[in-house]
Structures are given as structure tokens and as C-alpha cells.
Protein backbone atom coordinates (compact mmCIF):
# COMPACT_ATOMS: atom_id res chain seq x y z
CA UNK A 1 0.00 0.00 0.00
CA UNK A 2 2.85 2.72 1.23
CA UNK A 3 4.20 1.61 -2.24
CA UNK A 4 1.24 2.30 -4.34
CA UNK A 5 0.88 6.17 -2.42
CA UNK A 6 4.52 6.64 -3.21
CA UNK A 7 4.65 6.14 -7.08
CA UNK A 8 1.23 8.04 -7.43
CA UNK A 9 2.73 10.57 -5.64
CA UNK A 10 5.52 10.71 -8.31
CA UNK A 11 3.23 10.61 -11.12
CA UNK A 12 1.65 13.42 -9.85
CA UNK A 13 4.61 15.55 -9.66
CA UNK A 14 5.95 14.65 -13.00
CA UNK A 15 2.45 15.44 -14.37
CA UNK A 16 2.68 18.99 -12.48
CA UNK A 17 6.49 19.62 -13.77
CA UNK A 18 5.03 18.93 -17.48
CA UNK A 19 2.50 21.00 -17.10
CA UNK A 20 4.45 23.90 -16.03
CA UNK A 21 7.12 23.34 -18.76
CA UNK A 22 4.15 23.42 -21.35
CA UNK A 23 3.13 26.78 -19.89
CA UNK A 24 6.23 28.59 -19.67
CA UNK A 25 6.73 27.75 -23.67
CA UNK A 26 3.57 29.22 -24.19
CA UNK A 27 3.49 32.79 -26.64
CA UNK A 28 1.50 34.16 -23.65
CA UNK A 29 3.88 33.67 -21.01
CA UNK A 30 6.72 34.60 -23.01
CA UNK A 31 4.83 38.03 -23.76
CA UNK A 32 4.10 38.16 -20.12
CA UNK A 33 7.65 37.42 -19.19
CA UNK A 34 8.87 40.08 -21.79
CA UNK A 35 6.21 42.65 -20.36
CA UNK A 36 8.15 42.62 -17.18
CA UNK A 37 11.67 42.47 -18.63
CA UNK A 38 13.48 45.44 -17.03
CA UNK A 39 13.54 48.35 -19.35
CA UNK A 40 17.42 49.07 -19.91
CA UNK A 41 17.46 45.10 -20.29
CA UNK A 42 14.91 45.88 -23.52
CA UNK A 43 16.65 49.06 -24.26
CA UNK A 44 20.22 46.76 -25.23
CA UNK A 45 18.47 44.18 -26.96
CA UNK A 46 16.74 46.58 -29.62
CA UNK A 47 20.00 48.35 -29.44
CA UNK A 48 21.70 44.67 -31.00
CA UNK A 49 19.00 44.97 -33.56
CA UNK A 50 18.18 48.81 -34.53
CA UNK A 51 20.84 50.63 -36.49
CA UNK A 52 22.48 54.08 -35.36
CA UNK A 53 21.53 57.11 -36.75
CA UNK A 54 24.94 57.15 -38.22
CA UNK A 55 24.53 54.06 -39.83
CA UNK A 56 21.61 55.05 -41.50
CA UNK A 57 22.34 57.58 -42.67
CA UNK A 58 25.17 56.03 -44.82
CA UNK A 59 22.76 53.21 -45.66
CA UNK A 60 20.94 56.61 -47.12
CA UNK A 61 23.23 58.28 -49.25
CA UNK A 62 24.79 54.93 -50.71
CA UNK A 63 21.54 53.94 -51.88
CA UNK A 64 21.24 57.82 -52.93
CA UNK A 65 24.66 57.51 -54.81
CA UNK A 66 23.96 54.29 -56.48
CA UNK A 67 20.24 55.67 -57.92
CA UNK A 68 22.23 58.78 -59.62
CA UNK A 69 25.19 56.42 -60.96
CA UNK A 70 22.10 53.96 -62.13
CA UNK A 71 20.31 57.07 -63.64
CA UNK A 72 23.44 58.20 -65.09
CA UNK A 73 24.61 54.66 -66.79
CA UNK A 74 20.92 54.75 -68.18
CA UNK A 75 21.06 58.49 -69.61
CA UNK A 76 24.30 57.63 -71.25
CA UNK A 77 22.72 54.02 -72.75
CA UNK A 78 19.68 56.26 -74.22
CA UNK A 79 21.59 58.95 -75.75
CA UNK A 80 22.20 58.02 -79.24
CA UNK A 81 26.02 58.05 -80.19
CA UNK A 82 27.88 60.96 -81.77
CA UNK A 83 28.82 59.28 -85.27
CA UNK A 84 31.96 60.94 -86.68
CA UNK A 85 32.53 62.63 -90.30
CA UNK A 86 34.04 59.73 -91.35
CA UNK A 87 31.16 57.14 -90.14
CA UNK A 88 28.83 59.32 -91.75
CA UNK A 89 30.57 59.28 -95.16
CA UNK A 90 30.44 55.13 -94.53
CA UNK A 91 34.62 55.00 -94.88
CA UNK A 92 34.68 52.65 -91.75
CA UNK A 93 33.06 50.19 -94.80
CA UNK A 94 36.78 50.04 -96.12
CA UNK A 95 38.46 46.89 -95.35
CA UNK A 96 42.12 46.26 -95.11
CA UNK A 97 44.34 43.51 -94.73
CA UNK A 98 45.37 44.83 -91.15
CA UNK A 99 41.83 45.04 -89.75
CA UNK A 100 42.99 48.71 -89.30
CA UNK A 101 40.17 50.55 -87.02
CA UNK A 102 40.85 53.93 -88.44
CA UNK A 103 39.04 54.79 -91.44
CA UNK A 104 41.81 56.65 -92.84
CA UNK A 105 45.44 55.69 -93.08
CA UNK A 106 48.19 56.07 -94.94
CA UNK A 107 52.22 54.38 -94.51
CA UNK A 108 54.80 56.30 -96.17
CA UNK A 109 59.00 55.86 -96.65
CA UNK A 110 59.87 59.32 -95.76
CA UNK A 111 63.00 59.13 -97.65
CA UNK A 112 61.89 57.44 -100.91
CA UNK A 113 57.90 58.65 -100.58
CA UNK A 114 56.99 55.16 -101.48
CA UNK A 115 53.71 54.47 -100.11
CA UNK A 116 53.36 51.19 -97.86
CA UNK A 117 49.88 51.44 -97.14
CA UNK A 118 46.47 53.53 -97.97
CA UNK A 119 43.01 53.31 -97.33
CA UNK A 120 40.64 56.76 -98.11
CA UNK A 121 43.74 58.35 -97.56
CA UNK A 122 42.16 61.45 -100.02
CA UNK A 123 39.14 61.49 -97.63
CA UNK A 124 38.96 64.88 -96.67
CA UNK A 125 38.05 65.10 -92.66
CA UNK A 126 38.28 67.16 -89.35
CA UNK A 127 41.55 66.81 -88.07
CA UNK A 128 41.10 67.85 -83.86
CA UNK A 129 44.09 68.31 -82.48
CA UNK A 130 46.92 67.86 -85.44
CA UNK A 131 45.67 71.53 -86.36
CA UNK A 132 48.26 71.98 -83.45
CA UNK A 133 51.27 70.70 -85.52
CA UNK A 134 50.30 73.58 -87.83
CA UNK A 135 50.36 75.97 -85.19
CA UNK A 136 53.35 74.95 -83.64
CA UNK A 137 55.22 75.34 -86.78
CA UNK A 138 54.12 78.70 -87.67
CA UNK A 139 55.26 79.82 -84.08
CA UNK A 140 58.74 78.37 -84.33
CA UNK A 141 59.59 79.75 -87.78
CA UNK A 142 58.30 83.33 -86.44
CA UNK A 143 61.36 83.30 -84.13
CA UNK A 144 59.16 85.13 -81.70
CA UNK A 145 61.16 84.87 -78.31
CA UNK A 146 59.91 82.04 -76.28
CA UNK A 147 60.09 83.68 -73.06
CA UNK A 148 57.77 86.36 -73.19
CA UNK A 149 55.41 86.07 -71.04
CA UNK A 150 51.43 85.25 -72.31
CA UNK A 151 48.60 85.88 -69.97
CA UNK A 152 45.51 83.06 -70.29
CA UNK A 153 42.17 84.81 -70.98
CA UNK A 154 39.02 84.70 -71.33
CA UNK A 155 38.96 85.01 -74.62
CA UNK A 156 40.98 81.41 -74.63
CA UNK A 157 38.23 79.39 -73.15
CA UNK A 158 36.65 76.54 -75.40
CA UNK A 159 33.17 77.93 -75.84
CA UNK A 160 32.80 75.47 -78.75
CA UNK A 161 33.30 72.11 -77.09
CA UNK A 162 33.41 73.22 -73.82
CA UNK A 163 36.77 71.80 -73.03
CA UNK A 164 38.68 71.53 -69.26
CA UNK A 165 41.98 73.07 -68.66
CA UNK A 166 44.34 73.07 -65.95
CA UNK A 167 45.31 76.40 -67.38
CA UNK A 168 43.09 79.31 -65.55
CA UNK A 169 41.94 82.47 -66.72
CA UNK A 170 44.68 85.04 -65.11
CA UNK A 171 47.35 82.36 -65.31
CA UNK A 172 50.81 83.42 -66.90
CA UNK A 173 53.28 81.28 -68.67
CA UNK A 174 56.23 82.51 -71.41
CA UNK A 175 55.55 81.41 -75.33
CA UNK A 176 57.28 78.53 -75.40
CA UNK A 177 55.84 76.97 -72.18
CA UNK A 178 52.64 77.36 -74.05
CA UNK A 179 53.99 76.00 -76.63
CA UNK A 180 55.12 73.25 -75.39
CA UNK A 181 51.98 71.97 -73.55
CA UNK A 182 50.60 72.99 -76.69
CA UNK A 183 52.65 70.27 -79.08
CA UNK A 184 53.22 67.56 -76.12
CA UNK A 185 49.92 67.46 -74.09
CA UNK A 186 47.12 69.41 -76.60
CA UNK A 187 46.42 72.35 -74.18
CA UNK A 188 43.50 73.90 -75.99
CA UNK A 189 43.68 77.33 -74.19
CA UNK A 190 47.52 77.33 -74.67
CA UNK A 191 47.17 76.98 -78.67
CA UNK A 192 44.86 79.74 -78.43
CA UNK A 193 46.76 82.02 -76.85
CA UNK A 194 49.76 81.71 -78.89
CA UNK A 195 47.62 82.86 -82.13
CA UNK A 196 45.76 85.40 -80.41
CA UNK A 197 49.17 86.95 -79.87
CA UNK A 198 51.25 86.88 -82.61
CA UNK A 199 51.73 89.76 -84.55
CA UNK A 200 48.38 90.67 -86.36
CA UNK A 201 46.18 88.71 -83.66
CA UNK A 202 44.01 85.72 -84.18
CA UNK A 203 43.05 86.61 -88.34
CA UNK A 204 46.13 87.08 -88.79
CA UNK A 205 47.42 84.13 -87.71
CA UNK A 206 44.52 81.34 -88.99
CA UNK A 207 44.87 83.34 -92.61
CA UNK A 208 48.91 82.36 -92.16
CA UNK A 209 47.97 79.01 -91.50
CA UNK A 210 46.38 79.01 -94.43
CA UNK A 211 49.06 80.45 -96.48
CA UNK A 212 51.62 78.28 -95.13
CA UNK A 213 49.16 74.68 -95.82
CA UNK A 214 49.03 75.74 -99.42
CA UNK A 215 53.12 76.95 -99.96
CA UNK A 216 53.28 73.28 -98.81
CA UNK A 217 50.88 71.90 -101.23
CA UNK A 218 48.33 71.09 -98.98
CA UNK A 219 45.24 71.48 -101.05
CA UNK A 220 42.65 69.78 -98.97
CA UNK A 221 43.65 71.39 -95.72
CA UNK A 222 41.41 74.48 -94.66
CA UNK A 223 41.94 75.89 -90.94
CA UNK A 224 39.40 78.31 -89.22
CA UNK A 225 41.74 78.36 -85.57
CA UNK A 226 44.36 77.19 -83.72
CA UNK A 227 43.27 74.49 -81.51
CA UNK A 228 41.23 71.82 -83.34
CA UNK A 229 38.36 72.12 -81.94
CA UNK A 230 36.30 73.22 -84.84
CA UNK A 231 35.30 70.94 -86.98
CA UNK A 232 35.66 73.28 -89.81
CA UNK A 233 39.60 72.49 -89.75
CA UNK A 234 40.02 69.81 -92.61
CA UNK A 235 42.37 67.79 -94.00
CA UNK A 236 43.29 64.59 -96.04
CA UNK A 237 46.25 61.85 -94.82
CA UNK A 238 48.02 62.64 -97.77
CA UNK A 239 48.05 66.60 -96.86
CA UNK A 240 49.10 65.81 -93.43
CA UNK A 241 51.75 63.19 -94.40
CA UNK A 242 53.07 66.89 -96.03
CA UNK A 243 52.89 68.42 -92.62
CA UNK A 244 54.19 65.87 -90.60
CA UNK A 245 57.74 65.70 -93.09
CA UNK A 246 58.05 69.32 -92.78
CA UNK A 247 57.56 69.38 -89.00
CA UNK A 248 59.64 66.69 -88.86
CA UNK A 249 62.59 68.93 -89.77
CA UNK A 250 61.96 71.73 -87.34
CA UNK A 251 64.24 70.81 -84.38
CA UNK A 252 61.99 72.75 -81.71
CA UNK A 253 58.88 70.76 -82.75
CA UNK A 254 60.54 67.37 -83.02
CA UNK A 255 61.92 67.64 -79.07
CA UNK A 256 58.52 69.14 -77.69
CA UNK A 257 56.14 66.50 -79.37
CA UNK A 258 57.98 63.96 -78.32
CA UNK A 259 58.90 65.14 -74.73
CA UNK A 260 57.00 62.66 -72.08
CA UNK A 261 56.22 64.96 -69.63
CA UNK A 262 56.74 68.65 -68.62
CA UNK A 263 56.29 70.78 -65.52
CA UNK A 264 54.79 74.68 -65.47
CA UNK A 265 54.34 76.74 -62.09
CA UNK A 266 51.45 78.12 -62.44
CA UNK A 267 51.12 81.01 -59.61
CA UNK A 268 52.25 78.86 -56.21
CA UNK A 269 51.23 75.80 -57.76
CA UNK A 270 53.58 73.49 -59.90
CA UNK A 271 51.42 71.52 -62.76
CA UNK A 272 52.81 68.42 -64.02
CA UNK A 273 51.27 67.52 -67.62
CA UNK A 274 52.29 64.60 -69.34
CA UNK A 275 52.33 63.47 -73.49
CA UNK A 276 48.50 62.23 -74.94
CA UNK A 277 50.92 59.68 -76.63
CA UNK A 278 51.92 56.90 -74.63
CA UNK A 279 54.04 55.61 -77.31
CA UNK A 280 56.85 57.95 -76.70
CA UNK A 281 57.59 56.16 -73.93
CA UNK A 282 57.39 53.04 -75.05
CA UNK A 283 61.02 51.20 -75.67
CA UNK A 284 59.60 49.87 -78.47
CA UNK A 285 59.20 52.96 -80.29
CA UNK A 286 61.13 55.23 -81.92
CA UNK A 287 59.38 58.32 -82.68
CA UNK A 288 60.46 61.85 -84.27
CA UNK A 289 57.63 63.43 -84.02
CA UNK A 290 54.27 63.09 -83.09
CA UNK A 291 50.79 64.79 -82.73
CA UNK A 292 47.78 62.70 -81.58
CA UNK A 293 43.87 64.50 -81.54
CA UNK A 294 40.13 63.83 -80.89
CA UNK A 295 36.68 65.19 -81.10
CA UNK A 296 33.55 63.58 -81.83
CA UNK A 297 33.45 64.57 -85.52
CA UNK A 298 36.97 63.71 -86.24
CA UNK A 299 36.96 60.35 -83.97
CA UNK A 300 40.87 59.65 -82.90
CA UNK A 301 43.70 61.04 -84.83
CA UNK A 302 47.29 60.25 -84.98
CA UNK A 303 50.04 61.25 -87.15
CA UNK A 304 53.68 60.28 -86.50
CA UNK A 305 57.15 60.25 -87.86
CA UNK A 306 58.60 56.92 -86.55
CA UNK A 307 61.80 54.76 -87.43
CA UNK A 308 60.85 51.03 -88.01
CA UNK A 309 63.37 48.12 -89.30
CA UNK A 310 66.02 50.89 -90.40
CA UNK A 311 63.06 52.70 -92.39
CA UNK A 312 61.89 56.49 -91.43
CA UNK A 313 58.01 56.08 -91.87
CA UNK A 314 55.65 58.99 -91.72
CA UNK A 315 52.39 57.19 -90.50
CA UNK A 316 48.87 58.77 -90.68
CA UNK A 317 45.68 57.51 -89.09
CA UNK A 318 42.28 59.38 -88.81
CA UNK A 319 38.45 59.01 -87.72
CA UNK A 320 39.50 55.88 -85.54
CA UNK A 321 36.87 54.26 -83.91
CA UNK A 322 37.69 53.30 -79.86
CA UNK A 323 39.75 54.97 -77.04
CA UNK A 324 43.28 53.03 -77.55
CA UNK A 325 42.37 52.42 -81.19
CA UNK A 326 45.06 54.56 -83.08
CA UNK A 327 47.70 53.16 -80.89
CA UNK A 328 46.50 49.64 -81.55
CA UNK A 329 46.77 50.63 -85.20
CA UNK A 330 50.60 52.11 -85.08
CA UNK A 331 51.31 48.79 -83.18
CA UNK A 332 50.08 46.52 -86.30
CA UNK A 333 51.74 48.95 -89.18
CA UNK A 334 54.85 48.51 -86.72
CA UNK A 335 54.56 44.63 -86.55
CA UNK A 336 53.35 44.43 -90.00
CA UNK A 337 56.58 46.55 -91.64
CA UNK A 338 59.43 44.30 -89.06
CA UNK A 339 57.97 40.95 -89.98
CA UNK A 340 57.86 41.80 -93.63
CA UNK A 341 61.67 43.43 -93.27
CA UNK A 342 62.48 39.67 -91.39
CA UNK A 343 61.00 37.55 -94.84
CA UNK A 344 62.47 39.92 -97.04
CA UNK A 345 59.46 39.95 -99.12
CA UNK A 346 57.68 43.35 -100.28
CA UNK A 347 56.59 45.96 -97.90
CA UNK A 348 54.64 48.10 -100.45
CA UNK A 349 50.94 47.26 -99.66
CA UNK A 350 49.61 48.03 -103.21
CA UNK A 351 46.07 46.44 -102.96
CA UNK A 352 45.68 47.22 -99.70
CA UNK A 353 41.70 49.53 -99.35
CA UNK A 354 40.59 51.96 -101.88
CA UNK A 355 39.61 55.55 -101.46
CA UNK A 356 36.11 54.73 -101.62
């Protein structure tokens, strides 16, 4: 009997403890229990859980930034691209046996004149930036003395293409600092400074440009200003193949063009600006002269005056399509011109694309 009372007894109080435990694990009792939580006890829990002001506020503008770079990426994917001159005349339709991406080339011995290569190299286009080379030359044969000094004005700022420039209104440099950022990195406002001030002002000095691309039989070539910018200034490859051999003679020119990098102090500051042609640094290269140029209409330009396998070659390549595309283009011709040198075989690309 005592034994009976004793295991009920236990029954009872494992029923009880089972009970309980199915109470406690109840949603109500845990609300309860978490109604009666101490409140600095809640206060570090949400704490674990709620972000800082701080941090939300960085949440904020990153999702702020990335909606303006999204809306931006999706602006520039709508707005229709800028074809060039060249695309427009359908030259880019021109094959060659280089895959070339410049619409316009042309390959020349500058010694002999014998042509190595030519595609729509009588196309008549904007040129950009090789306007400079003009420029540059019609400076240096003025024997104007390099170190006066030329004020930057307002009257220099792109208001065409809307251009940057390192270069600010008020800042003074001498002539042939300007001239040199002019030839080796394509400072717009520099260019136009040096015409505005040579003798006679800016007509003067475009109508001499002018003057100076027909002594040399340039026939094609028509030049409204200094820079490039316009799209009015024209040329063909075969004009500027002209240009480039006469430039190429010029001393002053071939040393600036070709110079890597160059330092100006501009007021308290000292501005470091470096060659827009990376070949002249290049080991593999050996350049004479040089004059690279872009904008929209004209797509990427680049004329040089480069020794390959023992051979001086003046090279010419306009309206290419793609950032590095020019350079990739000088780095086939170059190829192209060594292995044919190694076989022996002919170099003269007769055949090569029309000029249609």
C-alpha cells in the first residue's frame, strides 16, 4: 500500500512539472515574461537589432549615390552616339588587310615617298588636335622669343566644345611653355593664346595658317583656328603626311612632341602635364615626331614620324573608332613593316583599301 501512495505521488509531480514546462513555452507567457523584462534590459536588446543614426544615414546616401550612378549609366545608354565625319561618309566600310580601325590611313617611306599602305587616304576630314602641328610650326619659324610672357584669358576658353583646362583664366606662362603643352599634351587654351598673340592677332594668324598649308601643297587642308576644336579644320592623310615631313625637320617641334612629360608653375602651384601619346615612352618605339587629336566629328587622330626596321616612316591615321584604337593601329603597321623586313618579301601594300 505505502508503495502504491509513493509512485502516485511521483506521477503526480511529473504530471505537475510537465505542465508547467508546457506553460512557460507558451506565446503568452513569453509576452508576459517580456512585459516585465526590465527596461534598460529591452533598451540593449533593440540596441543589438536597430541601427544608429549614423549608420543610417550612410545606408541613405549609398543607396542615394547608387540611384544617380544607375540614372546616369541609363542616360548615357539612351543617348544616341555621336557618329563621326568619317562614319557618316560610310569610310569605316573600307576593309584592309590589317583590320585597321581607323578609317583613314596612310604608310609612307619618308626618304623614298613610297607608299606602304592607304586606305581613303584622299578622304577629306576634321583633323582635332593635329591643327596643333600647324600651329606649332608657324610659331617656331616666327622666331618670336619664347620667353615672353602670355597671360591666359578669357577670350581662350573653349566655348565650342566646352573643353577643361588646368590652365586658368589670369594664369601666366612665357611662349614657349605654351607652346610646349601645346605640341606635347594638346592644351586647348595654350594653342589659343599663342595665335591670339602673334603679330596681327588671331586673323592674322589662322589666314597664315592658311598660307603656309598651301606653300606646302596642302590642297585639302582648310583651318578656321588654332586648336582643333572646330570641326571646320580639314584635311586629307596625304596633306598631313606633307605636314608631318616638314615638322619633322623643325628641331623645336621634333623635341617638344615627343617630350614625355613637362612641368609649369602656375602662380604657387607646380602643374605636371604629361604626353596624350603613350608611345613615346614606349622602348619599343622610336618616334620623331608626333601629334595625336580627338573630337567627336573627327573620332581619334594620330600622325607620327617613326623609325621602323632601319626605315623612317611617316604614318597617318584618322576618324578611328575606340579609345586606344590609333595606338592599336601604329602597333600593327609597326609589326606588319618588321615581320615583312624579317622575310624579305615586299613591304609596299599596293592592294591594300581603296579611297572609296
Amino acid at each position: 500500500m505505502r508503495i502504491t501512495l509513493s509512485l502516485g505521488s511521483r506521477w503526480l509531480r511529473w504530471v505537475s512539472l510537465l505542465a508547467m514546462a508546457i506553460a512557460l513555452a507558451s506565446p503568452g507567457v513569453q509576452a508576459a515574461g517580456k512585459k516585465h523584462q526590465p527596461k534598460k534590459a529591452v533598451a540593449a536588446s533593440q540596441a543589438k537589432h536597430t541601427p544608429t543614426k549614423t549608420a543610417r544615414a550612410v545606408t541613405a546616401k549609398r543607396k542615394t549615390a547608387t540611384t544617380r550612378r544607375s540614372r546616369v549609366r541609363a542616360h548615357v545608354a539612351a543617348a544616341p552616339a555621336v557618329l563621326s565625319v568619317g562614319q557618316k561618309m560610310g569610310l569605316h566600310s573600307a576593309s584592309d588587310p590589317l583590320d585597321l580601325a581607323s578609317s583613314v590611313a596612310l604608310v609612307m617611306d619618308q626618304d623614298t615617298h613610297e607608299v606602304l599602305l592607304s586606305k581613303n587616304d584622299e578622304a577629306v576630314l576634321p583633323i582635332a588636335s593635329i591643327t596643333k602641328l600647324m600651329t606649332g610650326l608657324l610659331i617656331s619659324e616666327a622666331h618670336l622669343p619664347m620667353d615672353t610672357p602670355i597671360t591666359i584669358t578669357q577670350d581662350d576658353v573653349d566655348t565650342e566644345k566646352h573643353s577643361r583646362s588646368r590652365l586658368v583664366v589670369g594664369a601666366t606662362l612665357t611662349r614657349g611653355e605654351l607652346l610646349h603643352l601645346a605640341l606635347m599634351a594638346s592644351e586647348n587654351r595654350a594653342a589659343h593664346a599663342l595665335g591670339r598673340t602673334y603679330p596681327g592677332g588671331m586673323p592674322m594668324f589662322v589666314e597664315r595658317m592658311n598660307a603656309k598649308a598651301q606653300l606646302l601643297g596642302m590642297h585639302d587642308t582648310r583651318y578656321v583656328e588654332p586648336t582643333g576644336l572646330s570641326s571646320q579644320n580639314r584635311s586629307s592623310a596625304r596633306d598631313l603626311a606633307r605636314l608631318v615631313g616638314v615638322a619633322y625637320h623643325d628641331p623645336l617641334l621634333r623635341e617638344l612632341t615627343t617630350s614625355p612629360g613637362y612641368e609649369v608653375e602656375v602662380g604657387s602651384r607646380t602643374l605636371q602635364f604629361n604626353n596624350t601619346n603613350r608611345l613615346v615612352k614606349s622602348p619599343a618605339w622610336d618616334i620623331g615626331l608626333q601629334k595625336t587629336g580627338y573630337i567627336s566629328e573627327a573620332g581619334r587622330c594620330l600622325v607620327m614620324q617613326a623609325e621602323i626596321a632601319g626605315r623612317k616612316l611617316i604614318m597617318v591615321f584618322l576618324d578611328s573608332a575606340g579609345k586606344f584604337s590609333r595606338i592599336a593601329d601604329a602597333e600593327r603597321v609597326r609589326s606588319w613593316v618588321q615581320r615583312s623586313s624579317r622575310l624579305g618579301g615586299p613591304t609596299a601594300a599596293s592592294g591594300f583599301a581603296s579611297n572609296g
